[in-house]
Protein backbone atom coordinates (compact mmCIF):
# COMPACT_ATOMS: atom_id res chain seq x y z
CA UNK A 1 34.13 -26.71 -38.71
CA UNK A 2 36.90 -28.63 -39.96
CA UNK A 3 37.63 -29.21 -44.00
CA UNK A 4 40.16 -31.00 -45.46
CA UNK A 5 41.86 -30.69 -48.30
CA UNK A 6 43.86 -32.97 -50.57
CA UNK A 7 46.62 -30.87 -52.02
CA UNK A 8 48.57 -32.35 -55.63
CA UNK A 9 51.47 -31.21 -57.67
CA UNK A 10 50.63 -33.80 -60.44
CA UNK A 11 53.36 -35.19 -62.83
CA UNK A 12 53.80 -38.87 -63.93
CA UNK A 13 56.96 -39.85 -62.40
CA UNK A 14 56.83 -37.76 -59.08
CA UNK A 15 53.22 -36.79 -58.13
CA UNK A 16 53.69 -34.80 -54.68
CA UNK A 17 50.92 -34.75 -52.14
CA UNK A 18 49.66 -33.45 -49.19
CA UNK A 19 46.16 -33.68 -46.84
CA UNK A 20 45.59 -30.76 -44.75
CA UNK A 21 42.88 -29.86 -42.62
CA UNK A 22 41.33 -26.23 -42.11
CA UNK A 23 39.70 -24.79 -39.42
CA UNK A 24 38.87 -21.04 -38.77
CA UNK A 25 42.44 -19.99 -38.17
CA UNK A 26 44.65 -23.12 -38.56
CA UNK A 27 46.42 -25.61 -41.42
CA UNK A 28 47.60 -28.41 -40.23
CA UNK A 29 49.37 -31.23 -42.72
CA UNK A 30 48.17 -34.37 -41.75
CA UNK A 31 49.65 -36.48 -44.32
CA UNK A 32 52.08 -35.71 -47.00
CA UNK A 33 54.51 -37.37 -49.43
CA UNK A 34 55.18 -38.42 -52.93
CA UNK A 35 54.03 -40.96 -55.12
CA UNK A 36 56.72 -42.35 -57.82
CA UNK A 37 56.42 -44.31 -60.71
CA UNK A 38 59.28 -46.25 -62.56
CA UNK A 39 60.18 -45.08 -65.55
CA UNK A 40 60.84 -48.28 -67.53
CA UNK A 41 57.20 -48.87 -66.86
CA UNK A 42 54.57 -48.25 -69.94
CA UNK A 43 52.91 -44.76 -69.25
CA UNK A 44 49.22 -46.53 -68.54
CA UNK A 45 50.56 -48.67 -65.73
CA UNK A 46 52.50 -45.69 -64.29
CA UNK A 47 48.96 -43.84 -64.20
CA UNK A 48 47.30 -46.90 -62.77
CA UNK A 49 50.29 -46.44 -59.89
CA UNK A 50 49.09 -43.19 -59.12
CA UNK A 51 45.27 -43.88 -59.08
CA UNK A 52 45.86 -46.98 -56.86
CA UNK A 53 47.94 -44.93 -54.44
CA UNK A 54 46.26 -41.33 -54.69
CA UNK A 55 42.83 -43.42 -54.30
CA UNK A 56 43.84 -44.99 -51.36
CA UNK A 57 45.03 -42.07 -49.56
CA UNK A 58 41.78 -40.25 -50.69
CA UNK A 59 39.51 -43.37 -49.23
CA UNK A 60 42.19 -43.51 -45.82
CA UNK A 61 41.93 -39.71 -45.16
CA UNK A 62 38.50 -38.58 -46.69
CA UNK A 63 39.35 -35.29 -48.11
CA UNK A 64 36.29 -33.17 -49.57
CA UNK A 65 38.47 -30.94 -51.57
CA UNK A 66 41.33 -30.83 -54.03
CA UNK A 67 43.57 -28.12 -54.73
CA UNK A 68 45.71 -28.65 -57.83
CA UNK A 69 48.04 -25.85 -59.34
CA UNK A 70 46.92 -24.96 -63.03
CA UNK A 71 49.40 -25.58 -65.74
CA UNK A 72 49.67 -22.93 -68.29
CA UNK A 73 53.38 -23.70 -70.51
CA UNK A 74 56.06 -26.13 -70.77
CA UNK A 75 58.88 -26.40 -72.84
CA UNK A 76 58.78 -30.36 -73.03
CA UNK A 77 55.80 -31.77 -74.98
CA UNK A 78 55.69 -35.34 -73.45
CA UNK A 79 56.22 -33.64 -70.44
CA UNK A 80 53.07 -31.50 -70.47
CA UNK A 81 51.37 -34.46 -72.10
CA UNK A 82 52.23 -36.65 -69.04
CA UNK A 83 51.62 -34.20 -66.21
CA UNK A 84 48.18 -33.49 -68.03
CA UNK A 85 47.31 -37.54 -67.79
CA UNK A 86 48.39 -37.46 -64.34
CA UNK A 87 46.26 -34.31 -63.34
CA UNK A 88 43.25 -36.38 -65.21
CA UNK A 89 43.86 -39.39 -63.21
CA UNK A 90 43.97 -36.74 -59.82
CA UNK A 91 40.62 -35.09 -61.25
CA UNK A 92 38.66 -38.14 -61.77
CA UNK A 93 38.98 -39.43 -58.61
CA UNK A 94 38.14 -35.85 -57.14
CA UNK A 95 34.74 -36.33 -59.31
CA UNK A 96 34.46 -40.57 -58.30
CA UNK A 97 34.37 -39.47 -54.68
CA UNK A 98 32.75 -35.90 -54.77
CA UNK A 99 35.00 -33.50 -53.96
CA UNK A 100 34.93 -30.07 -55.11
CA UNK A 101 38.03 -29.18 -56.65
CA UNK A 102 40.44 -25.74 -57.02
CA UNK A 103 42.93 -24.26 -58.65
CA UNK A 104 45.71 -21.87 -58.54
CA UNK A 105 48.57 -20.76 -60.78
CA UNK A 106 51.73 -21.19 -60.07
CA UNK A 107 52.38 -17.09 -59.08
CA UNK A 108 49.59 -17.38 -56.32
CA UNK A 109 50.90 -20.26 -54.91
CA UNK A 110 53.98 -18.99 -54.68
CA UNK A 111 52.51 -15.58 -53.34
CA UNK A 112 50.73 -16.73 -50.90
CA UNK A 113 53.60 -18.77 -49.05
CA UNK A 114 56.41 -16.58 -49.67
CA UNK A 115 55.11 -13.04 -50.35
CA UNK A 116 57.03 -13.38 -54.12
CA UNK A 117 55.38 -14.97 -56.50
CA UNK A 118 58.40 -15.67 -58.61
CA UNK A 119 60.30 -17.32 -55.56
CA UNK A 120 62.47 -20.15 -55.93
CA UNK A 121 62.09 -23.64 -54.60
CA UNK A 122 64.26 -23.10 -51.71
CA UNK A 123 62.58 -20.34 -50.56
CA UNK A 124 59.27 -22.10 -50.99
CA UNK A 125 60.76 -25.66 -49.29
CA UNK A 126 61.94 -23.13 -46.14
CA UNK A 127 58.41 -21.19 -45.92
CA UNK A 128 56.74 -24.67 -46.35
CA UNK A 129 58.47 -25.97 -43.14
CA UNK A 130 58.19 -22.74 -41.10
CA UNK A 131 54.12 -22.55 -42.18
CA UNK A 132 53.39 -25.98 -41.05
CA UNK A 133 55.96 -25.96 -38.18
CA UNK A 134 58.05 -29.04 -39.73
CA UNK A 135 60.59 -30.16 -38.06
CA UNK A 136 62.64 -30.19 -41.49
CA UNK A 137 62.05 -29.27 -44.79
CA UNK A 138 60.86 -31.11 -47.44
CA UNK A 139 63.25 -33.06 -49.26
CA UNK A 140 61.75 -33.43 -52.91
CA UNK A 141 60.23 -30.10 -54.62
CA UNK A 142 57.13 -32.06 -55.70
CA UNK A 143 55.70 -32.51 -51.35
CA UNK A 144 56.81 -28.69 -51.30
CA UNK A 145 54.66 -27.78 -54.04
CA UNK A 146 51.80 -30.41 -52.89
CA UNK A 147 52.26 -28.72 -49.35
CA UNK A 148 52.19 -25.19 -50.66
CA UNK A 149 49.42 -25.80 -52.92
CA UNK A 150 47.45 -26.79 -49.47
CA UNK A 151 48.35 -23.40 -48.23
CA UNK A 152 47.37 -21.27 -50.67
CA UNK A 153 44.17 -23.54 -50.70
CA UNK A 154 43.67 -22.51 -46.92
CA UNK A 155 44.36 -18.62 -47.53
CA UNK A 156 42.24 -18.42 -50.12
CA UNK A 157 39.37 -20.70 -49.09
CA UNK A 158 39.50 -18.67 -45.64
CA UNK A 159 39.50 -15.36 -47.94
CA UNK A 160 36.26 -15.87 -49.86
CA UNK A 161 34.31 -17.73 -46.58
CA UNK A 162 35.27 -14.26 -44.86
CA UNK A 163 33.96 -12.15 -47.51
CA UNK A 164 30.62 -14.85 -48.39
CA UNK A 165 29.49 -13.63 -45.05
């Protein structure tokens, strides 16, 4: 049985995303890219951007999980403030269309693509396009970290089904 999962690496101006489905022992990105937002643009339209778009990928694809990576520290306090609204937005339409939803710090995500969880974005753009078999990397960090999100999703999810039995 197939499941598929909508990956996010929230934020307000650059929300990266991917869909991925998971069988027994595949993932496979169906779908992935990044949703930007202008930033002359008052923050509650910008959200509404990313509700409208997320929502209709969510409603075109039909994922029944989300996998988000959990935000501990930032040095910027807008910026926290407008990743957080972002991750809400991403959250409540997890709960409007019933899908169960994950999470994972940034250390396993790393981990689990590259083997280090203090790897760099390079190394985790490069693993993201050797996992998946892309035919290039990804250009912006934010798909990378939507994509690799996924993954970890995937290893994990297969992980606890494995050990559930």
């Amino acid at each position: 049985m197939s499941i598929r999962i909508l990956a996010v690496d929230p934020g307000y101006e650059k929300l990266g995303y991917a869909v991925i489905d998971r069988d027994a022992n595949h993932l496979v990105a169906i779908d992935y890219g990044l949703i930007e937002t202008p930033r002359n643009e008052p923050i509650h339209l910008r959200l509404k951007r990313i509700y409208d778009e997320l929502m209709n990928i969510v409603d075109l694809l039909s994922p029944q999980e989300l996998a988000l990576e959990r935000v501990y520290f930032f040095r910027n306090v807008s910026t926290a403030i407008g990743v957080g609204q972002s991750r809400g937005v991403t959250l409540l339409i997890a709960a409007i269309r019933g899908m169960k939803v994950y999470e994972y710090t940034p250390y396993q995500v790393k981990q689990s693509v590259t083997g280090n969880g203090r790897a760099t974005k390079s190394q985790v753009q490069e693993m993201v396009k050797r996992l998946y078999r892309l035919s290039e990397a990804p250009k912006s960090d934010d798909v990378a970290d939507a994509l690799a999100i996924g993954w970890c999703h995937g290893v994990f999810a297969r992980t606890s089904e494995v050990l559930n039995r």
